[in-house]
N, C-alpha and C. Protein backbone atom coordinates (compact mmCIF):
# COMPACT_ATOMS: atom_id res chain seq x y z
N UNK A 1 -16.28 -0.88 -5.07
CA UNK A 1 -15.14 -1.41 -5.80
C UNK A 1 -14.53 -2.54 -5.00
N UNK A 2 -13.99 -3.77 -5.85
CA UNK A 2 -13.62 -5.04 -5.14
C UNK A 2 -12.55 -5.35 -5.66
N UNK A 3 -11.37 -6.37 -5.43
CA UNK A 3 -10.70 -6.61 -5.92
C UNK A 3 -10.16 -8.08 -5.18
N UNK A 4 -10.11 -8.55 -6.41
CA UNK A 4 -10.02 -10.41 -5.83
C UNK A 4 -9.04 -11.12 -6.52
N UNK A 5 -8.17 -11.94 -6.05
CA UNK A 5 -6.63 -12.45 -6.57
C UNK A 5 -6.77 -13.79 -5.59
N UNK A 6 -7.23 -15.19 -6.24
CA UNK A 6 -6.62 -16.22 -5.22
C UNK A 6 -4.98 -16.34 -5.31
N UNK A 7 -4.47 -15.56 -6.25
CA UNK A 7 -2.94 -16.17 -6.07
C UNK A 7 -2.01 -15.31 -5.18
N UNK A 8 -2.95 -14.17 -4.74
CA UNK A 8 -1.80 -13.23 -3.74
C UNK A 8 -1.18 -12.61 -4.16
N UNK A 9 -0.33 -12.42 -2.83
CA UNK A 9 -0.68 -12.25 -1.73
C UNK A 9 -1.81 -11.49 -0.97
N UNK A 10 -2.01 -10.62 -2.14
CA UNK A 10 -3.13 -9.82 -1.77
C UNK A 10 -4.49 -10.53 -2.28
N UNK A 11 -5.05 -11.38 -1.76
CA UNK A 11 -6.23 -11.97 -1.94
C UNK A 11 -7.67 -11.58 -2.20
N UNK A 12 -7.92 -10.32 -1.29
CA UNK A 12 -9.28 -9.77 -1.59
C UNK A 12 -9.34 -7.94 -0.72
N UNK A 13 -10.18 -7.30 -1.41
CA UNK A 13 -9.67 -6.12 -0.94
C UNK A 13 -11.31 -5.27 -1.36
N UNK A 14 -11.95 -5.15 -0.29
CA UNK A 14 -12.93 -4.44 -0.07
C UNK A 14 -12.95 -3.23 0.71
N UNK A 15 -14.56 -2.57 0.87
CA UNK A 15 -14.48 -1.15 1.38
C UNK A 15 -13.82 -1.02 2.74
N UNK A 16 -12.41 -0.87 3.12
CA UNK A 16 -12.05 -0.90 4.33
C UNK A 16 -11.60 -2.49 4.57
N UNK A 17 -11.40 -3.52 3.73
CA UNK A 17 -11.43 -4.82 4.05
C UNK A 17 -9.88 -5.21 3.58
N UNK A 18 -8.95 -6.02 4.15
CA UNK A 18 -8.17 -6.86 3.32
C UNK A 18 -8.28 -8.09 4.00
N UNK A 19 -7.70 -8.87 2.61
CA UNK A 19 -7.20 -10.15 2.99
C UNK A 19 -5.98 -10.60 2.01
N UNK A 20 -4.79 -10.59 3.28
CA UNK A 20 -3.79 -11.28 2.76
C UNK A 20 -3.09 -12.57 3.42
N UNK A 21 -2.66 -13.21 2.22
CA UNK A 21 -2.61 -14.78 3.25
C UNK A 21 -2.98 -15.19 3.86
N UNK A 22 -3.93 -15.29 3.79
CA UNK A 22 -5.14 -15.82 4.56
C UNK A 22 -6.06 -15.17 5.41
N UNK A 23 -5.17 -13.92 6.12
CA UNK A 23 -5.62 -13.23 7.02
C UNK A 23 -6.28 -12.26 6.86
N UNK A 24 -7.35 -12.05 7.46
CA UNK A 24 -8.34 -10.72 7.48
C UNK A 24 -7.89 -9.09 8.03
N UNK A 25 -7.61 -8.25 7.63
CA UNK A 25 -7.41 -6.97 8.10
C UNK A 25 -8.43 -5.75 8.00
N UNK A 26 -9.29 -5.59 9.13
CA UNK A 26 -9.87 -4.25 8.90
C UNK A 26 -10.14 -3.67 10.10
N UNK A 27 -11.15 -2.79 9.88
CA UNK A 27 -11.48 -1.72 11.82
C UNK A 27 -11.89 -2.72 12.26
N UNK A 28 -11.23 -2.98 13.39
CA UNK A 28 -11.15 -4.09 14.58
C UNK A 28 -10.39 -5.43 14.47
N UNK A 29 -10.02 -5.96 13.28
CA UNK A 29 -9.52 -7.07 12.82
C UNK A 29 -7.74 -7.10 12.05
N UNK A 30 -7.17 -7.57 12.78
CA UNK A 30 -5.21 -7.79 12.51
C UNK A 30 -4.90 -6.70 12.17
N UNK A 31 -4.13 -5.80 11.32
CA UNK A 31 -3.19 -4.72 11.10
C UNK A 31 -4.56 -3.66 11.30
N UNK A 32 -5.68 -3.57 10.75
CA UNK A 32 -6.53 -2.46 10.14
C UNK A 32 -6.71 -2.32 9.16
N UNK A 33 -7.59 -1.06 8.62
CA UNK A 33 -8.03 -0.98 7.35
C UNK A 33 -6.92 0.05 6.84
N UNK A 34 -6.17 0.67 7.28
CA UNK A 34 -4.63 0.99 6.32
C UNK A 34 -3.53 0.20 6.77
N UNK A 35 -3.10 -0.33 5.21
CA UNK A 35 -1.68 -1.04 5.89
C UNK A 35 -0.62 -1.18 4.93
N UNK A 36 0.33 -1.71 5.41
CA UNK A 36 1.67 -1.64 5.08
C UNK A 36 1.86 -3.13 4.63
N UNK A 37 2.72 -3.38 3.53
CA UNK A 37 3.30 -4.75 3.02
C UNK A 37 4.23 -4.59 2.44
N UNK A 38 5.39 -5.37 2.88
CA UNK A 38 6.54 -5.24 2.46
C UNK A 38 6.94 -6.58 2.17
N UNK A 39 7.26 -7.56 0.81
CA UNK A 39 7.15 -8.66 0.84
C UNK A 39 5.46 -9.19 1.06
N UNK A 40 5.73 -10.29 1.67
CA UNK A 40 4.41 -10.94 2.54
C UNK A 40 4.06 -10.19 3.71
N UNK A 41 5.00 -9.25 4.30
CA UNK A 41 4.68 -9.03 5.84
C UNK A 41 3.83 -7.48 5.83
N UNK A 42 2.81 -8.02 6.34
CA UNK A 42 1.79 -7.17 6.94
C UNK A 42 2.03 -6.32 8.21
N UNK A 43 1.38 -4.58 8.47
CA UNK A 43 1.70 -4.44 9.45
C UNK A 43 1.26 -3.01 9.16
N UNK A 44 0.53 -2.08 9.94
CA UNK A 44 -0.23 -1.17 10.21
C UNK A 44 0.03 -0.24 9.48
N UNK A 45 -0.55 0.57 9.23
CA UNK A 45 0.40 2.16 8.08
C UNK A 45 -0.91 3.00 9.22
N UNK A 46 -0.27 3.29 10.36
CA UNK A 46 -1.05 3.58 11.23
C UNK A 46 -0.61 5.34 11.23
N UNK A 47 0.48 5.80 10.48
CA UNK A 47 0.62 7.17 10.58
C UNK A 47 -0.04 7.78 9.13
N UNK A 48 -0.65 6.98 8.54
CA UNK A 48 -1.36 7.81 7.43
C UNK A 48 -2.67 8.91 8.13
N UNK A 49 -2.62 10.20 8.35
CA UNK A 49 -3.61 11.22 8.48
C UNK A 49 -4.34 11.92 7.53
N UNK A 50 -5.62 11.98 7.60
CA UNK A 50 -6.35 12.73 6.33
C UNK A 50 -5.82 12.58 4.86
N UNK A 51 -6.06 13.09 3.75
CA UNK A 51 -5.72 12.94 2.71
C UNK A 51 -4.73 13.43 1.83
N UNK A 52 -3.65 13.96 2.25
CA UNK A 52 -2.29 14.35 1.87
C UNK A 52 -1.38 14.12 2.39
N UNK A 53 -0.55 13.10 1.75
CA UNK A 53 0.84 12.88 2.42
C UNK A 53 1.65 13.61 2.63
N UNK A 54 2.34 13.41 4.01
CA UNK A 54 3.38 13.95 4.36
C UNK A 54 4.55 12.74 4.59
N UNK A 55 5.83 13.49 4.23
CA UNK A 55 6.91 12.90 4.44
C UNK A 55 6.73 11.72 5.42
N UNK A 56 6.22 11.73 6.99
CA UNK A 56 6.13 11.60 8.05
C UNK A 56 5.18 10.55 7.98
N UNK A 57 4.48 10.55 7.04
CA UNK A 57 3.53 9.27 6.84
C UNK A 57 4.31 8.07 6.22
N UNK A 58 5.66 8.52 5.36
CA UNK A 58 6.56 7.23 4.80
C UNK A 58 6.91 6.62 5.46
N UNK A 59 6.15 5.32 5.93
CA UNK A 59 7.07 4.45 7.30
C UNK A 59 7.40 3.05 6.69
N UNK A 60 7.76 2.65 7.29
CA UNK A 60 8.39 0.97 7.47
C UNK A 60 8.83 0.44 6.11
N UNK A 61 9.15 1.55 4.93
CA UNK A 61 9.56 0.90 3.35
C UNK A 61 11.30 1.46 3.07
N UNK A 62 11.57 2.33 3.94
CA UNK A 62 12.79 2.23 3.45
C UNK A 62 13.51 1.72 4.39
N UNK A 63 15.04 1.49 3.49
CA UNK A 63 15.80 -0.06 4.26
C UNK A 63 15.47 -1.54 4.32
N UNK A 64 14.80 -1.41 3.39
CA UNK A 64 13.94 -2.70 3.36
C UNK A 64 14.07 -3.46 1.72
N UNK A 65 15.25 -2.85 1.08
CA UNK A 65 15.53 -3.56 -0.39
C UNK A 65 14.24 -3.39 -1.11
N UNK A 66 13.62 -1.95 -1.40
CA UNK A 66 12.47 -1.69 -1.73
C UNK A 66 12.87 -0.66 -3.06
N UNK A 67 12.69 -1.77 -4.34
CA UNK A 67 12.65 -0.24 -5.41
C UNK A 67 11.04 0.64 -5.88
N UNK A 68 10.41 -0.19 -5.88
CA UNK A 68 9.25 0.25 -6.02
C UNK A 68 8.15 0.37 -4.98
N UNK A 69 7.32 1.53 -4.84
CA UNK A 69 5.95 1.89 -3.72
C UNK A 69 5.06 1.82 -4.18
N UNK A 70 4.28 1.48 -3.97
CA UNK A 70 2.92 1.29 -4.56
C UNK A 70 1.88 2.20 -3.30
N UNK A 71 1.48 3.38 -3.73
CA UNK A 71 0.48 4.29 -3.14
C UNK A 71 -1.08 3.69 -3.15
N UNK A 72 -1.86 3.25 -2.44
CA UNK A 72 -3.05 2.80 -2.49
C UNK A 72 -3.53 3.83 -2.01
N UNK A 73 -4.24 4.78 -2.85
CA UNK A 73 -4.73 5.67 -2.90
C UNK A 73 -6.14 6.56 -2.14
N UNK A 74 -6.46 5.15 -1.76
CA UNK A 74 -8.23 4.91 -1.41
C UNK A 74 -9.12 4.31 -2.57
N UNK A 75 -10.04 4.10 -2.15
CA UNK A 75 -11.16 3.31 -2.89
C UNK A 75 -11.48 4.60 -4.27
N UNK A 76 -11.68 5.78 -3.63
CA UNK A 76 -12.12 6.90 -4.63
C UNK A 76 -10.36 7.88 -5.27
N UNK A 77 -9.72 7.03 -4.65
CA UNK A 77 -8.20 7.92 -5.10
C UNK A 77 -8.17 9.07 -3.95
N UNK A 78 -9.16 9.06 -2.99
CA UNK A 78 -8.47 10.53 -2.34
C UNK A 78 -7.57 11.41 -1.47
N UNK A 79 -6.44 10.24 -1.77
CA UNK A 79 -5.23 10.67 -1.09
C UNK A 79 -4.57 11.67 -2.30
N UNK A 80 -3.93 12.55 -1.36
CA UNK A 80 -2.76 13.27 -2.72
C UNK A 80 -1.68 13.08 -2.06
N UNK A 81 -0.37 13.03 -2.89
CA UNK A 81 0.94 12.81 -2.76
C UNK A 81 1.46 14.22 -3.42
N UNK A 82 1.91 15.33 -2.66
CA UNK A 82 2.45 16.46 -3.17
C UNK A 82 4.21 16.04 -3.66
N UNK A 83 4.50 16.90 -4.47
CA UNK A 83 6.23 16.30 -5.28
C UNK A 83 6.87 16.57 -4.19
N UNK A 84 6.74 17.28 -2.97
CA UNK A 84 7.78 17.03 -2.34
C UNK A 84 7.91 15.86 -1.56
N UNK A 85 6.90 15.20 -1.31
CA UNK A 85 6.85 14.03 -0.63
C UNK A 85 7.45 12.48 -1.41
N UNK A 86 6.83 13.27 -2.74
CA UNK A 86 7.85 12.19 -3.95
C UNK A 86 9.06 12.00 -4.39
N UNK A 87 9.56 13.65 -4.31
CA UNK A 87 11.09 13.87 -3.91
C UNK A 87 11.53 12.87 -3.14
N UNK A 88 11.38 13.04 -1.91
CA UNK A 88 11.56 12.47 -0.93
C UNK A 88 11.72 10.88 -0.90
N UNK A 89 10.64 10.29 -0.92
CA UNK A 89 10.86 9.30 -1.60
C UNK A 89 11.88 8.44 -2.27
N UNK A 90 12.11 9.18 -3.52
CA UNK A 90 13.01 8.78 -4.33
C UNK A 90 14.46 9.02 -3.62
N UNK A 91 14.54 10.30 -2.77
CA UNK A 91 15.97 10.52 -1.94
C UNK A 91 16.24 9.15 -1.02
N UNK A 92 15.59 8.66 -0.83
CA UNK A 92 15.52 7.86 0.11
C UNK A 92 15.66 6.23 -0.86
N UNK A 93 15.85 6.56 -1.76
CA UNK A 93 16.46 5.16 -3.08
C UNK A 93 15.33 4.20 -3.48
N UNK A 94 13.59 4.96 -3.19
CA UNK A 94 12.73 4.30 -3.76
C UNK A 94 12.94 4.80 -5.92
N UNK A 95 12.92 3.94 -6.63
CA UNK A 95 13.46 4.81 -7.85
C UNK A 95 11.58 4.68 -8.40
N UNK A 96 11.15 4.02 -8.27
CA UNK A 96 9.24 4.40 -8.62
C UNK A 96 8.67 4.47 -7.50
N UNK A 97 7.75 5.07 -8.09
CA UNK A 97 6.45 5.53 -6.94
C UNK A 97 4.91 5.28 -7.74
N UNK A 98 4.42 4.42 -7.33
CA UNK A 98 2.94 4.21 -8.30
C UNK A 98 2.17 4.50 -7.27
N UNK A 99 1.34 5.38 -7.92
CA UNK A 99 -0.15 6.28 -7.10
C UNK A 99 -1.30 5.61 -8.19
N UNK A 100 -2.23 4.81 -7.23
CA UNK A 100 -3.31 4.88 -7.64
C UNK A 100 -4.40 3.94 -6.53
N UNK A 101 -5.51 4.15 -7.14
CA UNK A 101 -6.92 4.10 -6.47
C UNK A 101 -6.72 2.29 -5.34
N UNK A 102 -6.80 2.45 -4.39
CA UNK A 102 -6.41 1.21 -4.02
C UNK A 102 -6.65 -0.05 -4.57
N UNK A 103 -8.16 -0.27 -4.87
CA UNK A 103 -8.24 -1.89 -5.75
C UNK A 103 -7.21 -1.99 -6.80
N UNK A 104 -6.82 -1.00 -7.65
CA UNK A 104 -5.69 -1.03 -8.37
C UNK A 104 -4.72 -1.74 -7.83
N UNK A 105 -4.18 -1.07 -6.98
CA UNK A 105 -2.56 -0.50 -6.78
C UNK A 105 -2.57 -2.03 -5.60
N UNK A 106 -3.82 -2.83 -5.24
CA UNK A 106 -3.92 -4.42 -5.02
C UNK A 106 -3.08 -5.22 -5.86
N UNK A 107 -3.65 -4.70 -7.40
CA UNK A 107 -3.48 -5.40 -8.33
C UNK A 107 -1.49 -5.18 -8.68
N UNK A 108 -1.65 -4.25 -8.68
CA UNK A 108 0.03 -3.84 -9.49
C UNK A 108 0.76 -4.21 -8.10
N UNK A 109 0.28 -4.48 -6.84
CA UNK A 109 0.94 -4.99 -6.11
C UNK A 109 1.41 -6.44 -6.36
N UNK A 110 0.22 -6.91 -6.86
CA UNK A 110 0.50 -8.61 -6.71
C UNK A 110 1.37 -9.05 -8.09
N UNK A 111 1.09 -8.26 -8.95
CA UNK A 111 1.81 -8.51 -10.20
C UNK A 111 3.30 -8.14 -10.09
N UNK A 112 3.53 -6.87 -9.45
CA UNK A 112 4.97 -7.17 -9.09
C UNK A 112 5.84 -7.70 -8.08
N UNK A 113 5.20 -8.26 -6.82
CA UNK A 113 5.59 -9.06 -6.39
C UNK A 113 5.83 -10.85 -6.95
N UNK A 114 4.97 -10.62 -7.37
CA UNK A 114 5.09 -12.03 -8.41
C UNK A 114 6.28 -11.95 -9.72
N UNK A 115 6.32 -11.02 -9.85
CA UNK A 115 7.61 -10.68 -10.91
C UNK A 115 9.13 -11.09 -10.22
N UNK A 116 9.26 -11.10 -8.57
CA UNK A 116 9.91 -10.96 -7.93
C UNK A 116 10.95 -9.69 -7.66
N UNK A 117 10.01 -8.55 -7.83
CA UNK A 117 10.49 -7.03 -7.84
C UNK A 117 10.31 -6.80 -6.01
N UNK A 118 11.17 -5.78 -5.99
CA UNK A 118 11.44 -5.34 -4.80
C UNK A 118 10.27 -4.54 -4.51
N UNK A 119 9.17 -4.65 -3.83
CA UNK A 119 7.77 -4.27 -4.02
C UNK A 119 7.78 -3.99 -2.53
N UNK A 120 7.10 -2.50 -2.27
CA UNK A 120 5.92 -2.38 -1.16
C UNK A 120 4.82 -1.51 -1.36
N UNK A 121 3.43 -1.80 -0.51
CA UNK A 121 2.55 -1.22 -0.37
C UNK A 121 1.79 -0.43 0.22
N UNK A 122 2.24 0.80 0.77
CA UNK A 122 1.43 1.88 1.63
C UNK A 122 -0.15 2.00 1.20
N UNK A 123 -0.82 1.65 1.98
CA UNK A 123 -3.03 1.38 1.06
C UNK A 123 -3.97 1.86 2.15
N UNK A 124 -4.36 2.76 1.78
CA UNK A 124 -5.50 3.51 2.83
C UNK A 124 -7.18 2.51 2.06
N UNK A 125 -7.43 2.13 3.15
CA UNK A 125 -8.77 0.71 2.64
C UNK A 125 -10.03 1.68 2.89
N UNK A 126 -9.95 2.99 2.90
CA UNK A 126 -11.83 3.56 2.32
C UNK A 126 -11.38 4.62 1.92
N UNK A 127 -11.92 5.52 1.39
CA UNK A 127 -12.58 6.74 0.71
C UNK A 127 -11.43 6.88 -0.10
């Protein structure tokens, strides 16, 4: 699964691969193959563990004038987000939460940032 946008920010998004603004992110290369975007700014989602979120994995999106999350799910969707973690979430004044398969959730990234919505992206880049 691929996902390709010259207009961004999210530019191209392969198995474990990104590219935003120009820049390349994966194992060994700028943030990594999970990451965080808030606005334009890039930057590790280095506490995501195995495939169920925990509270403790929500980093660097709140306080940040963020109404909407965008869950990048993995390539095959196999992250789960249990309701309490969505609870949570929302306690914390995110008012949506979009879960889905990462090349997606590329896409509904760039479309609502381009809307000029208060947008971020938590995205695990394989499985």
């Amino acid at each position: 699964m691929m996902f390709d946008d010259p207009r961004g920010p999210i530019e191209h998004f392969s198995w474990g691969r990104f590219t935003i603004c120009g820049e390349h992110h994966s194992t060994g290369a700028g943030v990594g193959k999970d990451i965080r975007l808030v606005g334009a700014g890039v930057s590790p989602w280095r506490e995501r563990r195995g495939h169920k979120l925990k509270r403790s994995m929500i980093t660097g999106v709140y306080d940040q004038d963020v109404d909407i999350l965008v869950v990048g799910t993995g390539v095959h969707g196999a992250i789960r987000c249990p309701d309490r973690v969505k609870d949570a979430i929302r306690e914390h004044g995110i008012a949506e939460l979009i879960l889905q398969p990462t090349p997606q959730a590329c896409a509904t990234y760039n479309e609502l940032f381009r809307q000029g919505k208060g947008v971020a992206l938590l995205a695990h880049g394989t499985c």
